[in-house]
Protein backbone atom coordinates (compact mmCIF):
# COMPACT_ATOMS: atom_id res chain seq x y z
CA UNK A 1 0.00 0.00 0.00
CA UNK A 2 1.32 3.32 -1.07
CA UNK A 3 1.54 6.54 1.60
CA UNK A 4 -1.43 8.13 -0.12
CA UNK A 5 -3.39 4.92 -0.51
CA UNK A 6 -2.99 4.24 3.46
CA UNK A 7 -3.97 7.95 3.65
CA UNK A 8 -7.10 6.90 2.24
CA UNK A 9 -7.65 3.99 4.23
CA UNK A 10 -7.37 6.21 7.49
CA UNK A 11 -9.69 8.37 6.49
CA UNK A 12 -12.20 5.73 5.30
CA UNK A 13 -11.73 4.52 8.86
CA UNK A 14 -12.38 8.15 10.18
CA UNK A 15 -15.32 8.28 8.65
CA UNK A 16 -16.42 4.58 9.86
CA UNK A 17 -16.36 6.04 13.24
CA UNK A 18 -17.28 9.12 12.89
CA UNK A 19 -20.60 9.35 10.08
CA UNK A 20 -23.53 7.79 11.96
CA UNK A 21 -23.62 5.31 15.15
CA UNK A 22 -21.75 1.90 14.53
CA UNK A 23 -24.41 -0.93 13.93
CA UNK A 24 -23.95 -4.26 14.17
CA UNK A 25 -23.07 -4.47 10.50
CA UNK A 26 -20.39 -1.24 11.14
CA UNK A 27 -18.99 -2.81 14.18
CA UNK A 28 -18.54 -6.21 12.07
CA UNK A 29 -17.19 -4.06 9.22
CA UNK A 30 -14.97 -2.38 11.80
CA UNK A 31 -13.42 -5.48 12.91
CA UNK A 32 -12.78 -7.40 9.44
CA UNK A 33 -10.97 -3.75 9.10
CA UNK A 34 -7.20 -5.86 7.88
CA UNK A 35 -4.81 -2.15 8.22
CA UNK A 36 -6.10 -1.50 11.80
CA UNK A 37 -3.58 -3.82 13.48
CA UNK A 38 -1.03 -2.54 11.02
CA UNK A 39 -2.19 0.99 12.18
CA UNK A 40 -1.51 0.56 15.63
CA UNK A 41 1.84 0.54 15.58
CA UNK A 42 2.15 4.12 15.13
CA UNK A 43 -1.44 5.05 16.96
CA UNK A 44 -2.44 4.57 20.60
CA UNK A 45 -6.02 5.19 19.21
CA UNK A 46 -5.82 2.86 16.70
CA UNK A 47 -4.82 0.49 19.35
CA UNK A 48 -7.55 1.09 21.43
CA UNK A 49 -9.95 0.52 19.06
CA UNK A 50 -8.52 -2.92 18.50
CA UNK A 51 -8.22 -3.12 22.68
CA UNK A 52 -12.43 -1.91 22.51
CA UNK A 53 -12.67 -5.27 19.68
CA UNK A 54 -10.64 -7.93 21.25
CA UNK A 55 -12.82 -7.02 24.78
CA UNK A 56 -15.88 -7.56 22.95
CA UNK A 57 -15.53 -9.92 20.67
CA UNK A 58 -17.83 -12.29 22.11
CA UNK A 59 -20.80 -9.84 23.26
CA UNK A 60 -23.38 -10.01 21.22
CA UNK A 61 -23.25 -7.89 17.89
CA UNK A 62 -26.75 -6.56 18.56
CA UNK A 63 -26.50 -6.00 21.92
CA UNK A 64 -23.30 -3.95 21.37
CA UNK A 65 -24.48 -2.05 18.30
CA UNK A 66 -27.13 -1.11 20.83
CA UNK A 67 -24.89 -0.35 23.24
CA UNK A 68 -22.85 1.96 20.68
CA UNK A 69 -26.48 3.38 19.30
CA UNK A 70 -26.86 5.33 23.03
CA UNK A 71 -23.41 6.51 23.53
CA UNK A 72 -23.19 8.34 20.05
CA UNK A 73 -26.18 9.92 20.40
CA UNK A 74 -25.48 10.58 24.21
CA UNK A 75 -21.90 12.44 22.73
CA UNK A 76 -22.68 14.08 19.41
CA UNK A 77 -26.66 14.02 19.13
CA UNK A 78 -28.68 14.82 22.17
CA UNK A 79 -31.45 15.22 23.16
CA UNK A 80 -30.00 17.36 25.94
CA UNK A 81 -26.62 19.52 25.26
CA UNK A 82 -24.16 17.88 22.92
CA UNK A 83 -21.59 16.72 24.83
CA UNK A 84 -19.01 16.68 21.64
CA UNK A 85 -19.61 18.33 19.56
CA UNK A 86 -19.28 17.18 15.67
CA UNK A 87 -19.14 20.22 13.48
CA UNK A 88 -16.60 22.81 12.90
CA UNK A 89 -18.74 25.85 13.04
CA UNK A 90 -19.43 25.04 16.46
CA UNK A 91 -15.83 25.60 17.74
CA UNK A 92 -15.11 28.60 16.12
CA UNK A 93 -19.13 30.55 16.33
CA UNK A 94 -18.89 33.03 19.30
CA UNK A 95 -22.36 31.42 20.40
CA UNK A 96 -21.59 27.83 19.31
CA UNK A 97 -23.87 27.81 16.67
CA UNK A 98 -24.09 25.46 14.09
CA UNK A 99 -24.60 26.83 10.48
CA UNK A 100 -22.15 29.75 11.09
CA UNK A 101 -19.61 31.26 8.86
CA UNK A 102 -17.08 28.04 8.84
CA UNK A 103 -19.69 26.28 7.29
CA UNK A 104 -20.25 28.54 4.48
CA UNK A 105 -16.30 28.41 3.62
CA UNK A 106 -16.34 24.77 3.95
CA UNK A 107 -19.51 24.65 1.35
CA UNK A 108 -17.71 26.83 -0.77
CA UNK A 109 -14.50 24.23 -0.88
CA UNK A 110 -16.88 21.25 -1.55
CA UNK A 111 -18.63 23.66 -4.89
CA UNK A 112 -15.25 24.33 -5.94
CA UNK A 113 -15.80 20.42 -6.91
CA UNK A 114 -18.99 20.79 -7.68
CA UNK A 115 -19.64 18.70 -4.57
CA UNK A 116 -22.59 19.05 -2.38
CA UNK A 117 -23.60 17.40 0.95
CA UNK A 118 -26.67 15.22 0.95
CA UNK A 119 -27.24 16.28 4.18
CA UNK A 120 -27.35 20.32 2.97
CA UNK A 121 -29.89 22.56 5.19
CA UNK A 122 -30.19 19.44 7.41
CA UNK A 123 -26.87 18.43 8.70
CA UNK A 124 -24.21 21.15 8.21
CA UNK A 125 -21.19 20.60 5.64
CA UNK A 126 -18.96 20.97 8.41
CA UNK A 127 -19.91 17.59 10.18
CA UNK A 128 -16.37 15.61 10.97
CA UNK A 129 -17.68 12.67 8.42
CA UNK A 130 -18.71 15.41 5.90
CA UNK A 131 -14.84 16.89 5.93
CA UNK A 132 -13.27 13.40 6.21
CA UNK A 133 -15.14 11.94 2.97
CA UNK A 134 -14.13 15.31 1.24
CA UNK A 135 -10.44 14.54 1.76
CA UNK A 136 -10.82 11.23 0.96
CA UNK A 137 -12.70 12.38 -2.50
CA UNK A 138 -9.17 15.14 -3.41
CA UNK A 139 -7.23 11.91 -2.00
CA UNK A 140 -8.75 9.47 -4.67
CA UNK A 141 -8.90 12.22 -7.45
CA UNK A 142 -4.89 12.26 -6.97
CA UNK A 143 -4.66 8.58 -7.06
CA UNK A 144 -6.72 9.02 -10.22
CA UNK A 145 -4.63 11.30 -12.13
CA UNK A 146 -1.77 11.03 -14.27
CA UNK A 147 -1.33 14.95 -14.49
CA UNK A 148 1.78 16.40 -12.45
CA UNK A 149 0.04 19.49 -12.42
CA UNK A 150 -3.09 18.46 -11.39
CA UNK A 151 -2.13 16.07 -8.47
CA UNK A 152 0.23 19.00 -7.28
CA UNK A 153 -3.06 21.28 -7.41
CA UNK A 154 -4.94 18.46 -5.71
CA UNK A 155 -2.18 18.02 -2.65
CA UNK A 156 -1.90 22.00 -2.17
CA UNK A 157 -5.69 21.84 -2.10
CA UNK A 158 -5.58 19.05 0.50
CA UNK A 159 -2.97 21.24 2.78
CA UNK A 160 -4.78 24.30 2.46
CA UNK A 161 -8.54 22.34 3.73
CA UNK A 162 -6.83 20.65 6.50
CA UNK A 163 -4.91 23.85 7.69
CA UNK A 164 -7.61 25.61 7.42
CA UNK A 165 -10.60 23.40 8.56
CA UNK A 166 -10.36 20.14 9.27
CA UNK A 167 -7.35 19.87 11.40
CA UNK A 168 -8.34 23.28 13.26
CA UNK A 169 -10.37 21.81 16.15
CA UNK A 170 -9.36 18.20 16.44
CA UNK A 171 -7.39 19.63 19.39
CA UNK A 172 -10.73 20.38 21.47
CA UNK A 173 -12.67 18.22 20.16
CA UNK A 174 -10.56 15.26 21.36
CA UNK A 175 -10.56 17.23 24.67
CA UNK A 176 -14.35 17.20 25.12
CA UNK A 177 -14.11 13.25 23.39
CA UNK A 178 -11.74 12.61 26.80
CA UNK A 179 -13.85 14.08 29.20
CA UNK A 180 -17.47 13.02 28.07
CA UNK A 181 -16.76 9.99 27.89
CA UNK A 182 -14.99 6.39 29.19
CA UNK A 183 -15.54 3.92 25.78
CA UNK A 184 -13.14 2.96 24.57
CA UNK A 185 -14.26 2.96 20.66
CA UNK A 186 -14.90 6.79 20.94
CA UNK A 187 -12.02 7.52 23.27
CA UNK A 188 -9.83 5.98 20.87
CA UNK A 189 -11.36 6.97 17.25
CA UNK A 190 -10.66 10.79 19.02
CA UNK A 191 -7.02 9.68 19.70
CA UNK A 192 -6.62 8.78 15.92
CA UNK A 193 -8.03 11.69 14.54
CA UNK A 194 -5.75 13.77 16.12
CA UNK A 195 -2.48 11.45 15.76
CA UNK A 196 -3.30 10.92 12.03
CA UNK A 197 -4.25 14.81 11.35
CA UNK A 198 -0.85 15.85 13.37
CA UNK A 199 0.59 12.92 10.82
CA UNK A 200 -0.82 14.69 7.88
CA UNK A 201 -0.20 18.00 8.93
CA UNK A 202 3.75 17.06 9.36
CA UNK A 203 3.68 15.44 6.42
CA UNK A 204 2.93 18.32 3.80
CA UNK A 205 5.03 20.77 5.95
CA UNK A 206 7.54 18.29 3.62
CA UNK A 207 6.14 17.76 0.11
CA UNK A 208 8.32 20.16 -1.70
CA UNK A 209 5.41 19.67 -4.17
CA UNK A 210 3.05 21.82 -2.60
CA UNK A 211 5.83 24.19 -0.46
């Protein structure tokens, strides 16, 4: 596997985590997941998440996607206050508001494509799996391309979305992940979004490509 292909594994796995709450089909897909172990050697997170499916690999699928059904809605959905929040805007809007001005840029990045969220006007464009599957969309269009000029275009627009979006609040949000809650599968997936984004962030402070 290449460096940009595991790049797109990661965030594939992001997004796993991250999009809606892990059923017992996700949680199955989670564990047949053949890079995690791989992973973990340079992630505590992704270690915990394997820790979180070696404990539980004899509960009952249901019974844990049930389990894993209340805790992501307890963290990122309500009802009550959102313990973690999952969108962008939120960090950065004076009155934590969703909908606020980082959405709009992040929107604006996505038409650039000629991209737009299923979820527009109903869950904002800067939910965590929303920005995940949009790096993981420049990520394949590189893979894809056999133009120097164009994959150089598509890594400096990579760097330049991560710089200024999604790697901007993985710092609090894995703060808030920490002290909401004690599972292991959410603890963890935090942990690797901030390793890997740190990872990423290092690693195009290198590409003389996009300097």
């Amino acid at each position: 596997m290449g460096v940009h292909e595991g790049r797109l594994y990661v965030y594939r796995l992001l997004r796993l985590l991250f999009e809606q709450p892990l059923s017992a089909e996700g949680l199955k897909a989670l564990q047949e997941q053949s890079g995690l172990r791989e992973l973990a050697e340079i992630s505590s997170g992704a270690q915990s998440l394997i820790d979180f499916l070696d404990a539980n690999k004899d509960t009952d699928s249901e019974t844990l996607g049930k389990a894993m059904l209340s805790e992501y809605q307890r963290l990122f959905v309500g009802p009550g206050p959102v313990l973690v929040p999952i969108w962008e805007s939120v960090y950065f809007d004076p009155e934590h508001l969703m909908f606020g001005e980082r959405t709009m840029e992040v929107r604006e990045c996505y038409r650039k494509y000629h991209l737009e969220s299923i979820h527009k006007n109903r869950q904002p464009e800067d939910h965590l799996a929303v920005e995940l599957e949009f790096m993981m969309y420049l990520i394949g269009q590189y893979l894809a391309s056999e133009d120097e000029g164009q994959q150089r275009e598509l890594l400096r627009e990579q760097k330049v979305f991560l710089r200024k979006h999604l790697a901007t609040w993985k710092d609090e949000f894995l703060q808030l992940m920490m002290d909401s809650t004690d599972c292991p599968l959410y603890r963890g997936g935090g942990q690797l979004l901030k390793e890997f984004l740190d990872m990423e962030l290092e690693m195009f402070e290198h590409l003389e490509e996009v300097s």
